[in-house]
PDB file of N, CA and C in Angstrom:
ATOM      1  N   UNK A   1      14.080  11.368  -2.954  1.00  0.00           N
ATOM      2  CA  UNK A   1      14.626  12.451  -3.710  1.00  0.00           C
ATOM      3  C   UNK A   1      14.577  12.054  -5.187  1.00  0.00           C
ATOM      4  N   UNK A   2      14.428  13.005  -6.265  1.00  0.00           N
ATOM      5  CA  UNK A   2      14.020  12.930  -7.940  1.00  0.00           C
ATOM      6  C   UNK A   2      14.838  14.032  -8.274  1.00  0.00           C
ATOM      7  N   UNK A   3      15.795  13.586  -8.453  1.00  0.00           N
ATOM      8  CA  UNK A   3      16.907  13.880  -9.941  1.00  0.00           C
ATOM      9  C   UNK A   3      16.155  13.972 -11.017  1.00  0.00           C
ATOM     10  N   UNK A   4      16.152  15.579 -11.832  1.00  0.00           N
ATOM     11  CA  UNK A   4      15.524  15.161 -13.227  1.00  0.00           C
ATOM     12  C   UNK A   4      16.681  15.972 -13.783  1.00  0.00           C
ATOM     13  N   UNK A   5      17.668  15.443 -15.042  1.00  0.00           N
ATOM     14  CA  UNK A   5      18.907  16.297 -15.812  1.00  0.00           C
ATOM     15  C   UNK A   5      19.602  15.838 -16.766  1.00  0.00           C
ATOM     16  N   UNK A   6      19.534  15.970 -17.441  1.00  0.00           N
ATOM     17  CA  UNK A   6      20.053  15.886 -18.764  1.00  0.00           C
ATOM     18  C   UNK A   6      21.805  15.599 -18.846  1.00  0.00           C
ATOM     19  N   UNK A   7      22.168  16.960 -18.667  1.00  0.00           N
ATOM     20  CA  UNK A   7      23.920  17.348 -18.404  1.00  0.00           C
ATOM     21  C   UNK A   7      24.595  16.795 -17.271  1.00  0.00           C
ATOM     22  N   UNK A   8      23.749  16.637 -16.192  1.00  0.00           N
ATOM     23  CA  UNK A   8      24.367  16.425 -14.831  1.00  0.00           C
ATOM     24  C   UNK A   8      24.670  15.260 -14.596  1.00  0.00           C
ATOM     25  N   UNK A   9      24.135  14.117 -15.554  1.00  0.00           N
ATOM     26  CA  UNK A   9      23.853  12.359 -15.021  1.00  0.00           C
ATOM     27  C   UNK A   9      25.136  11.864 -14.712  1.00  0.00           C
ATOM     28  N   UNK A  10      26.712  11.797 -15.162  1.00  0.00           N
ATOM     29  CA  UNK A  10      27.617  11.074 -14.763  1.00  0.00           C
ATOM     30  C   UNK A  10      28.201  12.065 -13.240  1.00  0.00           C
ATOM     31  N   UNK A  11      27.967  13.216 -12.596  1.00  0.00           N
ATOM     32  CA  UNK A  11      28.060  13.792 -11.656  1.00  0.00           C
ATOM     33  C   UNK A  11      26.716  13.327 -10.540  1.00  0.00           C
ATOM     34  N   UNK A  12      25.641  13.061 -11.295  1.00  0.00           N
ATOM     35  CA  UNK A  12      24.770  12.479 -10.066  1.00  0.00           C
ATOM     36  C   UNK A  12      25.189  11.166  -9.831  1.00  0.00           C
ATOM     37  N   UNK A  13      25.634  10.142 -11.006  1.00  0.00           N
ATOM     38  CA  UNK A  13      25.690   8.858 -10.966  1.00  0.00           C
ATOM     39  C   UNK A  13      27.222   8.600 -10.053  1.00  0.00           C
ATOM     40  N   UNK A  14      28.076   9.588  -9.930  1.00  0.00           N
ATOM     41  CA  UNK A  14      29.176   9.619  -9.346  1.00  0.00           C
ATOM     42  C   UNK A  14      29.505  10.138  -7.776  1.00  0.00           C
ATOM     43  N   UNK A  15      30.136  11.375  -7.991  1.00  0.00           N
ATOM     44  CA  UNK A  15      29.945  12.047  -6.801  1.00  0.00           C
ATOM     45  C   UNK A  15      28.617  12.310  -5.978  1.00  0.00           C
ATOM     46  N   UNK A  16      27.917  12.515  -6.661  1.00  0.00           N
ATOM     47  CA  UNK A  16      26.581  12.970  -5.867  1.00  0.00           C
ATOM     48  C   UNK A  16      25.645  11.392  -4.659  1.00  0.00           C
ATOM     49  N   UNK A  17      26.006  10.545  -5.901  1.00  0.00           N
ATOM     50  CA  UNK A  17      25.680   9.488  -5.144  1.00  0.00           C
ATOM     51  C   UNK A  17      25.901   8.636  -4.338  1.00  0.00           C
ATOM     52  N   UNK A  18      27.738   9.019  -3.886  1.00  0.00           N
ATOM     53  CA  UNK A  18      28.452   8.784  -2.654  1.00  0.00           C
ATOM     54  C   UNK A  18      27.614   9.702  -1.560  1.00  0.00           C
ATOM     55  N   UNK A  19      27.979  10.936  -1.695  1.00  0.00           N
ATOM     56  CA  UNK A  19      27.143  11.898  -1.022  1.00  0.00           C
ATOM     57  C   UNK A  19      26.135  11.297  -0.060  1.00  0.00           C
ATOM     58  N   UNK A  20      24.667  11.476  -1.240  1.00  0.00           N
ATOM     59  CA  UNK A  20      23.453  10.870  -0.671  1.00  0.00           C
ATOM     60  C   UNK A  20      23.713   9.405  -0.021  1.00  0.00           C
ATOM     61  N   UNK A  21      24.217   8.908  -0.098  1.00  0.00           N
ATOM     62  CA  UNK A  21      25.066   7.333   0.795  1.00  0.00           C
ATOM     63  C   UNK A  21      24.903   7.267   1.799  1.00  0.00           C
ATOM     64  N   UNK A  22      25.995   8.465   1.773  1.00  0.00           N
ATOM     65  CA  UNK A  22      26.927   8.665   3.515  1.00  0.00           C
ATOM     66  C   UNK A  22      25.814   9.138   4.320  1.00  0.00           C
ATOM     67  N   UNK A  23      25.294  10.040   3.792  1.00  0.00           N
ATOM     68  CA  UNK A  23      23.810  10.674   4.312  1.00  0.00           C
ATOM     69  C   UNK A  23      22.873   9.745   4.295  1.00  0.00           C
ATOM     70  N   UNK A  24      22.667   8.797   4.492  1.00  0.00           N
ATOM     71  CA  UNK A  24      21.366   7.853   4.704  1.00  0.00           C
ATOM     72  C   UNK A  24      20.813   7.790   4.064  1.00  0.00           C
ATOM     73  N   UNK A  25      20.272   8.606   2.673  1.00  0.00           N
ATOM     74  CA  UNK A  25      19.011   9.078   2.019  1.00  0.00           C
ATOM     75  C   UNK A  25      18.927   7.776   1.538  1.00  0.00           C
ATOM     76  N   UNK A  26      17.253   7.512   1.986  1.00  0.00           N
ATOM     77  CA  UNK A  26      17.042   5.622   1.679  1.00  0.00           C
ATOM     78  C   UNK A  26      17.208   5.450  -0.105  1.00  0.00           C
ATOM     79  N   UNK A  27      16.599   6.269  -0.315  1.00  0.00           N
ATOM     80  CA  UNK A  27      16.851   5.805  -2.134  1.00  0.00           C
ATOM     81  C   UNK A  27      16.494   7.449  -3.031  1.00  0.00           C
ATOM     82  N   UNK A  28      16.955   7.462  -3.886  1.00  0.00           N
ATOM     83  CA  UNK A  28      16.604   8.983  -4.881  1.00  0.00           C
ATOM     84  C   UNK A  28      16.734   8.050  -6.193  1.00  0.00           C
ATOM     85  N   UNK A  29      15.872   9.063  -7.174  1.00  0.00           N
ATOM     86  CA  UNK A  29      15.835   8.743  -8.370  1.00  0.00           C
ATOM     87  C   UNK A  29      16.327   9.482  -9.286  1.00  0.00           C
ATOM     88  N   UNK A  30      17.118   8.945 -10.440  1.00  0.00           N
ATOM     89  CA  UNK A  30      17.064   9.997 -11.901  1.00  0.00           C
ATOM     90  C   UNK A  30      16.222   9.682 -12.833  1.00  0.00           C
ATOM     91  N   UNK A  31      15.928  10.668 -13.251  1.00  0.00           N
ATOM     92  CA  UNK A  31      15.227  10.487 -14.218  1.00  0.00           C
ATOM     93  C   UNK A  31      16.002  10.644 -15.458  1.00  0.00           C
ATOM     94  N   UNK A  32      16.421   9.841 -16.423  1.00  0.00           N
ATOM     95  CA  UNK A  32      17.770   9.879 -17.593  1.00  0.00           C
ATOM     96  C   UNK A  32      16.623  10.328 -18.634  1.00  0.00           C
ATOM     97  N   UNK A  33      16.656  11.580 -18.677  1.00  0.00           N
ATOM     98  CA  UNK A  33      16.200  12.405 -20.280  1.00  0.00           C
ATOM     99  C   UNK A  33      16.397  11.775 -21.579  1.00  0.00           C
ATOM    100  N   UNK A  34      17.597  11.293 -21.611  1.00  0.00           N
ATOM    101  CA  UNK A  34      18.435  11.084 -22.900  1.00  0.00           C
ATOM    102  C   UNK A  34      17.980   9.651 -23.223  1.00  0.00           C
ATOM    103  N   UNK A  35      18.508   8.729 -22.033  1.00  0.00           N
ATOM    104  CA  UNK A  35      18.153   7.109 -22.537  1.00  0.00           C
ATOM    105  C   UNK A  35      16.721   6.923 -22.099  1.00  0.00           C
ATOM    106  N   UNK A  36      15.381   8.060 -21.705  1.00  0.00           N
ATOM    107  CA  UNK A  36      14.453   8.016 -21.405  1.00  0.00           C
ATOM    108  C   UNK A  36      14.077   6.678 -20.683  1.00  0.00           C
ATOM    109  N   UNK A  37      15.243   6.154 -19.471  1.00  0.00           N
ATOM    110  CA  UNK A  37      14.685   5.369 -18.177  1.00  0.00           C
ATOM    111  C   UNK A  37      14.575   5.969 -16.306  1.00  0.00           C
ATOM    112  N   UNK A  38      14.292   5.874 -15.895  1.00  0.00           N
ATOM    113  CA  UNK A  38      14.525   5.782 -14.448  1.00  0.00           C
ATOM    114  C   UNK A  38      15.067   5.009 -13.800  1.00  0.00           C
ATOM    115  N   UNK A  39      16.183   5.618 -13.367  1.00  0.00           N
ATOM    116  CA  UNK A  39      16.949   4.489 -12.615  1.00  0.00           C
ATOM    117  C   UNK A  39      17.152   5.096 -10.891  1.00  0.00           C
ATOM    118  N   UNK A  40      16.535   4.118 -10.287  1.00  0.00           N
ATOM    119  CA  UNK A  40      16.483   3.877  -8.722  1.00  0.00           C
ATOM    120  C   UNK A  40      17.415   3.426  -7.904  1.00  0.00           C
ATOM    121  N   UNK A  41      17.958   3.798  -6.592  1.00  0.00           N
ATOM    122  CA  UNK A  41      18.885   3.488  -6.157  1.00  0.00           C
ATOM    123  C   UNK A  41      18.265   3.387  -4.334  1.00  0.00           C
ATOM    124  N   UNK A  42      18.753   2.310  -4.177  1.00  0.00           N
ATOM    125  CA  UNK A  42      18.051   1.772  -2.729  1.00  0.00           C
ATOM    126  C   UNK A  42      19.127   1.150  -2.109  1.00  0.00           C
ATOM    127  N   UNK A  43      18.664   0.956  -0.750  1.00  0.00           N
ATOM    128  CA  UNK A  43      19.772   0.584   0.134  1.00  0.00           C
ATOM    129  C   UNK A  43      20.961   0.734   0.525  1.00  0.00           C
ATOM    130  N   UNK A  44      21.065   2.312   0.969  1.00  0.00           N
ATOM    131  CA  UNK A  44      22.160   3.036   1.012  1.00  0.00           C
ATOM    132  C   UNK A  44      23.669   2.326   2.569  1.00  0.00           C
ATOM    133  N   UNK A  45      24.680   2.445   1.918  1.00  0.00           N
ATOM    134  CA  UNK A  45      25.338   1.290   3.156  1.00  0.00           C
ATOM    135  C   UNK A  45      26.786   1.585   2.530  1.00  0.00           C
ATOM    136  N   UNK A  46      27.605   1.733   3.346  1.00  0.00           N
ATOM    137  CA  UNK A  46      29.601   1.941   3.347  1.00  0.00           C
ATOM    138  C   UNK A  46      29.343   2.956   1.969  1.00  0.00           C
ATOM    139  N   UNK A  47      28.938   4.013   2.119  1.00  0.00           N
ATOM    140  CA  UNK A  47      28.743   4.919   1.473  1.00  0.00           C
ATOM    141  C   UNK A  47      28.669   4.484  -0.068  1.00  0.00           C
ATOM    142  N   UNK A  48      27.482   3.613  -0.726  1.00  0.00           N
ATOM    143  CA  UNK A  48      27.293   3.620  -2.200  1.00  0.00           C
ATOM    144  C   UNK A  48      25.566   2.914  -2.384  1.00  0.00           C
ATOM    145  N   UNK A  49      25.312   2.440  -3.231  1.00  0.00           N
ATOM    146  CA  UNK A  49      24.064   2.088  -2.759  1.00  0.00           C
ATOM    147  C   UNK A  49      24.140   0.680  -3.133  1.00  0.00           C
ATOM    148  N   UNK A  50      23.204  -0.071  -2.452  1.00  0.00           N
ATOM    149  CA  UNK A  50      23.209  -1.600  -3.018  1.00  0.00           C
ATOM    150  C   UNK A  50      22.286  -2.159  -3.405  1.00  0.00           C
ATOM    151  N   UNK A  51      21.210  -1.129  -4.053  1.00  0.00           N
ATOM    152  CA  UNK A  51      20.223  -1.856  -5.578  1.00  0.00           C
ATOM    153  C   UNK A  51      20.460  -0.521  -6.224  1.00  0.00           C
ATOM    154  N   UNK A  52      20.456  -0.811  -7.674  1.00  0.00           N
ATOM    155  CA  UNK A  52      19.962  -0.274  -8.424  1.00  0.00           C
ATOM    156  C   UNK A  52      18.834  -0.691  -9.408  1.00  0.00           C
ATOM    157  N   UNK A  53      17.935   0.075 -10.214  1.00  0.00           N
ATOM    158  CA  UNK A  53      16.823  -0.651 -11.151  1.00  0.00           C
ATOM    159  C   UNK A  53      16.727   0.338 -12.398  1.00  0.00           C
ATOM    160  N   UNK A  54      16.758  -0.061 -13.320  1.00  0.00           N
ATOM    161  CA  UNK A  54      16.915   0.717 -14.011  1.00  0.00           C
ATOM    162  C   UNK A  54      15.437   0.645 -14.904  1.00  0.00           C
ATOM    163  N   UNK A  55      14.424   1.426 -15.460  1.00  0.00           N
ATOM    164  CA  UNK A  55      12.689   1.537 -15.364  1.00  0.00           C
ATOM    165  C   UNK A  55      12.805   1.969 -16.865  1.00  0.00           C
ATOM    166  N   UNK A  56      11.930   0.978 -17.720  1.00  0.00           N
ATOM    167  CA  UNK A  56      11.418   2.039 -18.906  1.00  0.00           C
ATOM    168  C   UNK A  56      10.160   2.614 -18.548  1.00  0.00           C
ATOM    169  N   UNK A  57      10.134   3.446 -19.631  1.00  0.00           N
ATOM    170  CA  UNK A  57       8.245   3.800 -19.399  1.00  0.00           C
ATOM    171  C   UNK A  57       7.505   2.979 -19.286  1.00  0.00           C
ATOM    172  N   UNK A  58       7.642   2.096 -19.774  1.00  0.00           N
ATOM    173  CA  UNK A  58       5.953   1.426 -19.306  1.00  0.00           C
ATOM    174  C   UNK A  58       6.335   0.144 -18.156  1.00  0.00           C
ATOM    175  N   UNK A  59       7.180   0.680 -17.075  1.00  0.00           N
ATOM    176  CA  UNK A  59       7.606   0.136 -16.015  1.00  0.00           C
ATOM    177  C   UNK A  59       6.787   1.112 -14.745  1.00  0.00           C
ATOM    178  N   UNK A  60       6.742   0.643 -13.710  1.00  0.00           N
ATOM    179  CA  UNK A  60       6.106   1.138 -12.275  1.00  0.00           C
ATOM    180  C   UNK A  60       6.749   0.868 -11.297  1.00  0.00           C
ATOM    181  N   UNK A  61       6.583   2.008 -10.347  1.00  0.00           N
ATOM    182  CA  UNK A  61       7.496   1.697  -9.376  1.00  0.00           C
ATOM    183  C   UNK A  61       6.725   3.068  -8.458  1.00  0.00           C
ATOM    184  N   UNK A  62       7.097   2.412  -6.883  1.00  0.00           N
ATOM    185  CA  UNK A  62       6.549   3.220  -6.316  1.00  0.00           C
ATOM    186  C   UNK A  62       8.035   3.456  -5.012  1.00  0.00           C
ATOM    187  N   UNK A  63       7.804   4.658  -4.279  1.00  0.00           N
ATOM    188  CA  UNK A  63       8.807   4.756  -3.206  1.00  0.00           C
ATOM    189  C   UNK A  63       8.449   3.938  -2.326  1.00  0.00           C
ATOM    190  N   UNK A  64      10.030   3.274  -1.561  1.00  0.00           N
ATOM    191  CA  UNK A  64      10.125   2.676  -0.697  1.00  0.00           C
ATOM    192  C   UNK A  64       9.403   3.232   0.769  1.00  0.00           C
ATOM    193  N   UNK A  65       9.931   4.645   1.118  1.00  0.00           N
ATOM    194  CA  UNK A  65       9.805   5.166   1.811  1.00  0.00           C
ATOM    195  C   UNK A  65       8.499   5.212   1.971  1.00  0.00           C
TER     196      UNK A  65
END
């Protein structure tokens, strides 16, 4: 899953990402407009995730899945 939002980031980085947790979803991404990085979230477990990575542009990354 790819989060792209500007306004929404401390509601995805919060609530939303308990959410996707509890729900299994292996990893989703945002895409942060503002601080122009990607930050990844993997290994979803007791509802939070246990990596995060945080990507500049001239970083790569591909899905786990």
């Amino acid at each position: 899953m790819v989060i792209c939002r500007d306004l929404w980031r401390l509601r995805d980085l919060g609530e939303m990402q308990g959410l996707y947790a509890k729900a299994a979803t292996p990893e989703y991404w945002i895409v942060n407009l503002v601080d122009r990085l990607l930050e990844v979230f993997r290994d979803p477990g007791e509802g939070r995730y246990r990596q995060l990575f945080s990507l500049s542009t001239s970083d790569r990354v591909s899905p786990q899945s």
